[in-house]
Each structure stands twice: as structure tokens, then as C-alpha cells.
PDB file of N, CA and C in Angstrom:
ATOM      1  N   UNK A   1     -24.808  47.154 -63.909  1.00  0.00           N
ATOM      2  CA  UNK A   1     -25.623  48.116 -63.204  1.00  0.00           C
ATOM      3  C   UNK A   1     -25.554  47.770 -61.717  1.00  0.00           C
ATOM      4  N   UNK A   2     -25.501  48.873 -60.749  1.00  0.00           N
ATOM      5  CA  UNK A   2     -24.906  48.483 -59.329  1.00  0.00           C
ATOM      6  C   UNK A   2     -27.073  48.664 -58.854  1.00  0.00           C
ATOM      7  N   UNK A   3     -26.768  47.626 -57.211  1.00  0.00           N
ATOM      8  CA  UNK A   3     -27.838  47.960 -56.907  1.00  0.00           C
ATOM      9  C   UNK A   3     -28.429  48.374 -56.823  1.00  0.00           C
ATOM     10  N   UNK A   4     -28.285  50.376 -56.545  1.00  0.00           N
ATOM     11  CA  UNK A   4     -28.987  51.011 -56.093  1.00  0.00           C
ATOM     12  C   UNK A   4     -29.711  51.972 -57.588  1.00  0.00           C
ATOM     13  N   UNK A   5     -28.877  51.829 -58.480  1.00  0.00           N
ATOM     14  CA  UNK A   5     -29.338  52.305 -59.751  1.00  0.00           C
ATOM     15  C   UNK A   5     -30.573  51.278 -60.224  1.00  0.00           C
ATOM     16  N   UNK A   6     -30.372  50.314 -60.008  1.00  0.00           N
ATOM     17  CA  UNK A   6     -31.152  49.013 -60.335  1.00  0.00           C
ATOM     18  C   UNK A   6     -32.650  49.530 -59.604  1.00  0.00           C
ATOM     19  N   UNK A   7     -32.487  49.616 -58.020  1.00  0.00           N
ATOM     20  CA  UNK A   7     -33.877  49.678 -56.820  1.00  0.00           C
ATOM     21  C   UNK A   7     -34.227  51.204 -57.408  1.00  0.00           C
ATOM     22  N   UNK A   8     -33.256  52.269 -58.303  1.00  0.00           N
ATOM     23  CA  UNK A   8     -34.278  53.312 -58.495  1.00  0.00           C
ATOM     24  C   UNK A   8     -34.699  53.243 -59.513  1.00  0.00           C
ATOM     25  N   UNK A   9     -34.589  52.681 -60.517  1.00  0.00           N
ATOM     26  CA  UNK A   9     -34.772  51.876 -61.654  1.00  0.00           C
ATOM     27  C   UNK A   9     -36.783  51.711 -61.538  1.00  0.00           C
ATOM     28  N   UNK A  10     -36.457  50.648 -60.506  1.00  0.00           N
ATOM     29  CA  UNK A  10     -37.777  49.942 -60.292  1.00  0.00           C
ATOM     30  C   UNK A  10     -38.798  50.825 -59.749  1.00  0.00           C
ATOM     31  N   UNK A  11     -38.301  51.417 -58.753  1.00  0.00           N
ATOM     32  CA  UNK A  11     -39.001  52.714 -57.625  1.00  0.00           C
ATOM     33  C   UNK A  11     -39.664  53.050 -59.099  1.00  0.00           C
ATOM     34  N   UNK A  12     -39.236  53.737 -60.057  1.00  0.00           N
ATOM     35  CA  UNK A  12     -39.481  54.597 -60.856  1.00  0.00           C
ATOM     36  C   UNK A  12     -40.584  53.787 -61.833  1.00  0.00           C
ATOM     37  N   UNK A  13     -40.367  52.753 -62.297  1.00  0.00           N
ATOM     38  CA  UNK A  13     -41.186  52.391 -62.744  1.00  0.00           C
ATOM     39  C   UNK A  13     -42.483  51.888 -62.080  1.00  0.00           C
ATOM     40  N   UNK A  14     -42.314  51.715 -60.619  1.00  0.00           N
ATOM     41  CA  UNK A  14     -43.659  51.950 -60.079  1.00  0.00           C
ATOM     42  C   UNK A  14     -44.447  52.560 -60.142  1.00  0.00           C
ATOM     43  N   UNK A  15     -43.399  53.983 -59.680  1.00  0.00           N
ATOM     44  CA  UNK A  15     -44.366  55.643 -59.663  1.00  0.00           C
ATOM     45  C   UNK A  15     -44.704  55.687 -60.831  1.00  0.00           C
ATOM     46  N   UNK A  16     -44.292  55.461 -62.046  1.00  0.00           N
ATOM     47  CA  UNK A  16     -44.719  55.547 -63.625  1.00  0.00           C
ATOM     48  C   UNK A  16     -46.352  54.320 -63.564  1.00  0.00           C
ATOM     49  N   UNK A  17     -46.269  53.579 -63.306  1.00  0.00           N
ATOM     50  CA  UNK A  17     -47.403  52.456 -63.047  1.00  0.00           C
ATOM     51  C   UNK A  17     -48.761  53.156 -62.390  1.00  0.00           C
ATOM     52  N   UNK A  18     -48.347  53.425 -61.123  1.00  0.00           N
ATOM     53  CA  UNK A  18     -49.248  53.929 -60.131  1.00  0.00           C
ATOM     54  C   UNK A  18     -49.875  55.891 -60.859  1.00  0.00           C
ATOM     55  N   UNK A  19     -49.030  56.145 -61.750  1.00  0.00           N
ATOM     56  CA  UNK A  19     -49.489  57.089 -62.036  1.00  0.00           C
ATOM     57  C   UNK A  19     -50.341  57.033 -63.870  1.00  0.00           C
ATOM     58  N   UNK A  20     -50.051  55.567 -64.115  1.00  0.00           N
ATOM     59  CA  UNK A  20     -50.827  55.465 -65.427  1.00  0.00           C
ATOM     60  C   UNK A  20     -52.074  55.029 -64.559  1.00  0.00           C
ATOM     61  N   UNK A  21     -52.092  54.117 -64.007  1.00  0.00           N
ATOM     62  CA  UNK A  21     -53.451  54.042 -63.250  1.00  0.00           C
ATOM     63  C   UNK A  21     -54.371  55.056 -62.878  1.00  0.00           C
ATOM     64  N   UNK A  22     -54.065  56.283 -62.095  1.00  0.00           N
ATOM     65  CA  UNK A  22     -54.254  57.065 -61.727  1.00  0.00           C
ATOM     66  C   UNK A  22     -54.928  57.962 -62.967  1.00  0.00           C
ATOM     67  N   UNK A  23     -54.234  58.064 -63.903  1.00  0.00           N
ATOM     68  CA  UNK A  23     -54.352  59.289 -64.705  1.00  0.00           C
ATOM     69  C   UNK A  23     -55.893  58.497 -65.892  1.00  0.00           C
ATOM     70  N   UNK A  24     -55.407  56.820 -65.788  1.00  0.00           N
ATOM     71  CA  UNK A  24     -57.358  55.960 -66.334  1.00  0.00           C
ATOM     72  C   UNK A  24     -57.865  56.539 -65.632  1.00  0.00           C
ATOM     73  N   UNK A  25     -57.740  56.252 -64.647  1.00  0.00           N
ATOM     74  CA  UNK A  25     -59.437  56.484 -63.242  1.00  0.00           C
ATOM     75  C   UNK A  25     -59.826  57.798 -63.923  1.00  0.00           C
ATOM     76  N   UNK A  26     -58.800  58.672 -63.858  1.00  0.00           N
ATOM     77  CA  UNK A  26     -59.330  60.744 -64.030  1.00  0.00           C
ATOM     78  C   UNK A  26     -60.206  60.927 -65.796  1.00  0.00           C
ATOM     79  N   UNK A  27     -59.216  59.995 -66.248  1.00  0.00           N
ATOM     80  CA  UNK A  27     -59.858  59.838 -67.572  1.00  0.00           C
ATOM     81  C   UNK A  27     -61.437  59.388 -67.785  1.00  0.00           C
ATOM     82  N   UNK A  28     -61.338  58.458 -66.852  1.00  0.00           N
ATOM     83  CA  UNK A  28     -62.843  57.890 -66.702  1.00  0.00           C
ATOM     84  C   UNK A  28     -64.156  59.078 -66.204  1.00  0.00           C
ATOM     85  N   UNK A  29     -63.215  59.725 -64.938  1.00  0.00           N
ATOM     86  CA  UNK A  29     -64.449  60.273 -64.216  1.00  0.00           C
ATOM     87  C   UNK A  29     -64.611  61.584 -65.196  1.00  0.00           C
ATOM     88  N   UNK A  30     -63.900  62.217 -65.775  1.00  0.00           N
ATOM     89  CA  UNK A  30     -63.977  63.314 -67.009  1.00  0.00           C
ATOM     90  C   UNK A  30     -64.620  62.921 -67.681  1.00  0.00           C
ATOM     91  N   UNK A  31     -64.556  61.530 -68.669  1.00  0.00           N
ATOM     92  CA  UNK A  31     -65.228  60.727 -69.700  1.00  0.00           C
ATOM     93  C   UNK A  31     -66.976  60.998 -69.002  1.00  0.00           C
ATOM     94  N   UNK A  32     -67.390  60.415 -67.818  1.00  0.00           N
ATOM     95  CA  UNK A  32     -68.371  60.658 -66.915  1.00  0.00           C
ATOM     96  C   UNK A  32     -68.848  61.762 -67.042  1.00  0.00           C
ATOM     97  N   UNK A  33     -68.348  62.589 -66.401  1.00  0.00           N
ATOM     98  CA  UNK A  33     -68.769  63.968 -65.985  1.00  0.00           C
ATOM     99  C   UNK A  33     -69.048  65.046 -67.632  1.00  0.00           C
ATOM    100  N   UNK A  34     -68.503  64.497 -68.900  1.00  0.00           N
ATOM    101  CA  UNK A  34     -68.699  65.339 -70.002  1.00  0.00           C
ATOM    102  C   UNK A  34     -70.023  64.866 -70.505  1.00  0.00           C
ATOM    103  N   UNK A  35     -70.042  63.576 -70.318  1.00  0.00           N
ATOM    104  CA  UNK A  35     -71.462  62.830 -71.058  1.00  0.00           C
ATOM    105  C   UNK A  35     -72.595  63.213 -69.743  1.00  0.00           C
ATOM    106  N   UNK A  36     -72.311  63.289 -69.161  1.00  0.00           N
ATOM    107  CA  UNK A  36     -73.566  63.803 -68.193  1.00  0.00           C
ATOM    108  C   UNK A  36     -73.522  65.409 -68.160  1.00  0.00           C
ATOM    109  N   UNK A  37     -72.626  66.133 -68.770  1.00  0.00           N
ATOM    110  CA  UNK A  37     -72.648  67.859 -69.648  1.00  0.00           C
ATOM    111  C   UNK A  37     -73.689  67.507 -70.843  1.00  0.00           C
ATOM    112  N   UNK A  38     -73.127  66.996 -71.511  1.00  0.00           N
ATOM    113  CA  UNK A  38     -73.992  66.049 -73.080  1.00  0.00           C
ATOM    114  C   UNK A  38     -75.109  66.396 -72.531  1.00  0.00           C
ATOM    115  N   UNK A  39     -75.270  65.112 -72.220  1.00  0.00           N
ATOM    116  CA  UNK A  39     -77.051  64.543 -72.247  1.00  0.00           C
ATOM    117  C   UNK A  39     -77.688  65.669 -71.301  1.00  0.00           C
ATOM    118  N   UNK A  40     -77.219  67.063 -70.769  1.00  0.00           N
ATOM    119  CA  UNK A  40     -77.958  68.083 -70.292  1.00  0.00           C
ATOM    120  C   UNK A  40     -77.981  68.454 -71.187  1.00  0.00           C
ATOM    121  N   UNK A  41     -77.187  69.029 -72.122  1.00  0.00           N
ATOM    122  CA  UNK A  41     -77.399  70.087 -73.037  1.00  0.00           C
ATOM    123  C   UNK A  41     -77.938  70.008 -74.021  1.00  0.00           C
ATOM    124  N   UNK A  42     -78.200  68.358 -74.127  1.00  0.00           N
ATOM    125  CA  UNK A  42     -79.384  67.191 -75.391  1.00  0.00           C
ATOM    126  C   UNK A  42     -80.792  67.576 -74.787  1.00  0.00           C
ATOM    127  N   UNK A  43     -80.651  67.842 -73.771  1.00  0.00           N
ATOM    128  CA  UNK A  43     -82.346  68.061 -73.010  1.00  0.00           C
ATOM    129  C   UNK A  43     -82.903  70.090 -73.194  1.00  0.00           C
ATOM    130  N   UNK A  44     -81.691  71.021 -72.441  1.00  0.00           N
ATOM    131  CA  UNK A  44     -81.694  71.814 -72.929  1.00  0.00           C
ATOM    132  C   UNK A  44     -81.976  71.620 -74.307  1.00  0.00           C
ATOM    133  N   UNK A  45     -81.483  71.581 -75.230  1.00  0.00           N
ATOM    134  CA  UNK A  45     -81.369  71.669 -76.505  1.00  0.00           C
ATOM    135  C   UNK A  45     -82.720  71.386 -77.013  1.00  0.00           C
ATOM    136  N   UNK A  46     -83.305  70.475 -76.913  1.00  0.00           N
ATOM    137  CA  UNK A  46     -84.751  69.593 -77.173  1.00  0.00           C
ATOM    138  C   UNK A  46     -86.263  70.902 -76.348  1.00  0.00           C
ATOM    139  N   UNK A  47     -85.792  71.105 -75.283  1.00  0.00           N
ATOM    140  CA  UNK A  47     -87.060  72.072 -74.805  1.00  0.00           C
ATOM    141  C   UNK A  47     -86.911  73.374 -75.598  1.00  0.00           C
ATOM    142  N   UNK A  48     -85.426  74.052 -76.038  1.00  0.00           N
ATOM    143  CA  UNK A  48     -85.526  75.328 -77.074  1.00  0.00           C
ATOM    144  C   UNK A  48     -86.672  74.854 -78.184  1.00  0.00           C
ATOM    145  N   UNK A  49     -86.195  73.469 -78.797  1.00  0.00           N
ATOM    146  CA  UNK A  49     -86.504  73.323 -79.996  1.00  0.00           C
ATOM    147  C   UNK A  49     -88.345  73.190 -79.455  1.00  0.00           C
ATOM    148  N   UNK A  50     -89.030  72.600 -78.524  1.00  0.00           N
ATOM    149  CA  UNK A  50     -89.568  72.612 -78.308  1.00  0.00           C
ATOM    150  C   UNK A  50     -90.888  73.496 -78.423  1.00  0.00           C
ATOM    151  N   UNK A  51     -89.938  74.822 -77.269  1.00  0.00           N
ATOM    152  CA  UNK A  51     -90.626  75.939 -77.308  1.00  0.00           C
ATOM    153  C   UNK A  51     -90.307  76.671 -78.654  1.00  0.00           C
ATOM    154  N   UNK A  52     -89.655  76.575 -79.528  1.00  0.00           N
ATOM    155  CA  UNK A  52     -89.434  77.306 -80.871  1.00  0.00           C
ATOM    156  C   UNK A  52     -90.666  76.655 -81.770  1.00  0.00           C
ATOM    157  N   UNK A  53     -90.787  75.643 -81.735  1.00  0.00           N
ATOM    158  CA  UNK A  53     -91.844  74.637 -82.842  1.00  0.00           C
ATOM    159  C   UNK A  53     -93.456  75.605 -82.255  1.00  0.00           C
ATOM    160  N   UNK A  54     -93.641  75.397 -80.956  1.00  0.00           N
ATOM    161  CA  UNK A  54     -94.568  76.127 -80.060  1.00  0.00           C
ATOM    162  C   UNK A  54     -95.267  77.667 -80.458  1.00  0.00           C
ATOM    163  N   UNK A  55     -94.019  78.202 -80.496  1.00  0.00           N
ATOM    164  CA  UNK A  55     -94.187  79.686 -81.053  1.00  0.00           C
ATOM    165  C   UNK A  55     -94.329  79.535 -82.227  1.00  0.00           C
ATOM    166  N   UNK A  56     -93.427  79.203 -83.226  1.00  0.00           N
ATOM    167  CA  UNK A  56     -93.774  78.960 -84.376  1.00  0.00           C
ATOM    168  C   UNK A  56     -95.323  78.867 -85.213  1.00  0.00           C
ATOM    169  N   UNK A  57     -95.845  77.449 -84.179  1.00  0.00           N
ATOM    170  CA  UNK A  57     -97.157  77.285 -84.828  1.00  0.00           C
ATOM    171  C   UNK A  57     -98.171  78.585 -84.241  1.00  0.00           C
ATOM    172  N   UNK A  58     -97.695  79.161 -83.134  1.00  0.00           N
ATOM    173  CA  UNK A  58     -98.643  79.950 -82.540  1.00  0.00           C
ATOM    174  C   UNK A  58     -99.043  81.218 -83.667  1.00  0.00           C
ATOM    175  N   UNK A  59     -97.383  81.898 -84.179  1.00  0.00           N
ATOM    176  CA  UNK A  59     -97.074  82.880 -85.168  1.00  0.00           C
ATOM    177  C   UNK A  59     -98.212  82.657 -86.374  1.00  0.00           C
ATOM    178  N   UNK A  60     -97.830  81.102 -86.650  1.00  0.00           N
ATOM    179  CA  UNK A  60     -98.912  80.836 -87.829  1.00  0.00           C
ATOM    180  C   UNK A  60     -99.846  80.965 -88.006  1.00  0.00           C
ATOM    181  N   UNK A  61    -100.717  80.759 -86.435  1.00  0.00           N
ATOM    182  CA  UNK A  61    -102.047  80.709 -87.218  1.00  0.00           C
ATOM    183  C   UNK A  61    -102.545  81.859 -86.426  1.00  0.00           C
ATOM    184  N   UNK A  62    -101.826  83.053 -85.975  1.00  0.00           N
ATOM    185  CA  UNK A  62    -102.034  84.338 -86.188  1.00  0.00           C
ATOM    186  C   UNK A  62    -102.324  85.228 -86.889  1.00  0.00           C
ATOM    187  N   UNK A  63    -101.109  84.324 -88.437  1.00  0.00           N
ATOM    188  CA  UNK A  63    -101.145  84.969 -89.576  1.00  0.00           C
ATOM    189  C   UNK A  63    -102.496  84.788 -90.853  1.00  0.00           C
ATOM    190  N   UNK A  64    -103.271  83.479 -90.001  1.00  0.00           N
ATOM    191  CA  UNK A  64    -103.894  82.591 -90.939  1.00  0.00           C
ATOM    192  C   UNK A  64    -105.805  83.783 -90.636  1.00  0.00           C
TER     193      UNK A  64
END
């Protein structure tokens, strides 16, 4: 293998390096940014149920 096939060789496996790195970090801040979607839509989710239990008992003892 002559030098310069060799130095693009390496070049390349840098840019391959620097771009697995790159593509953790994005993974991470997505990983981040979905669980903080989550745990809104765990809170949403909890005040429906909330106000549903609410009405619910209200319905009841309307009926009572």
C-alpha cells in the first residue's frame, strides 16, 4: 500500500471516529429531550385522570 492510500486510509477513519462521537452526543440529547416529552405527558396524563375521577364522583352523587 503506497503512502497516500495509507494517509487516506487514516483521514477516513478519523472522520468515521469523529462522526461516531458525534452521532452519541445527538443520541444522548434526543434520549434527553424524549424523556422530558415523557414525563410531560405522565403529568398531562395524571391531571386528565384527575379531572375524570373529579367528574366522575361529581356525576355520582348527582345520581344518588
Amino acid at each position: 500500500m503506497d503512502v497516500e492510500t495509507a494517509r487516506a486510509i487514516e483521514q477516513l477513519g478519523d472522520r468515521l471516529d469523529a462522526l461516531q462521537v458525534a452521532l452519541r452526543s445527538d443520541c444522548a440529547e434526543i434520549r434527553r429531550h424524549a424523556e422530558m416529552l415523557f414525563e410531560s405527558l405522565k403529568n398531562d396524563i395524571r391531571i386528565l385522570a384527575e379531572g375524570f375521577a373529579t367528574l366522575s364522583a361529581k356525576l355520582d352523587s348527582g345520581r344518588r
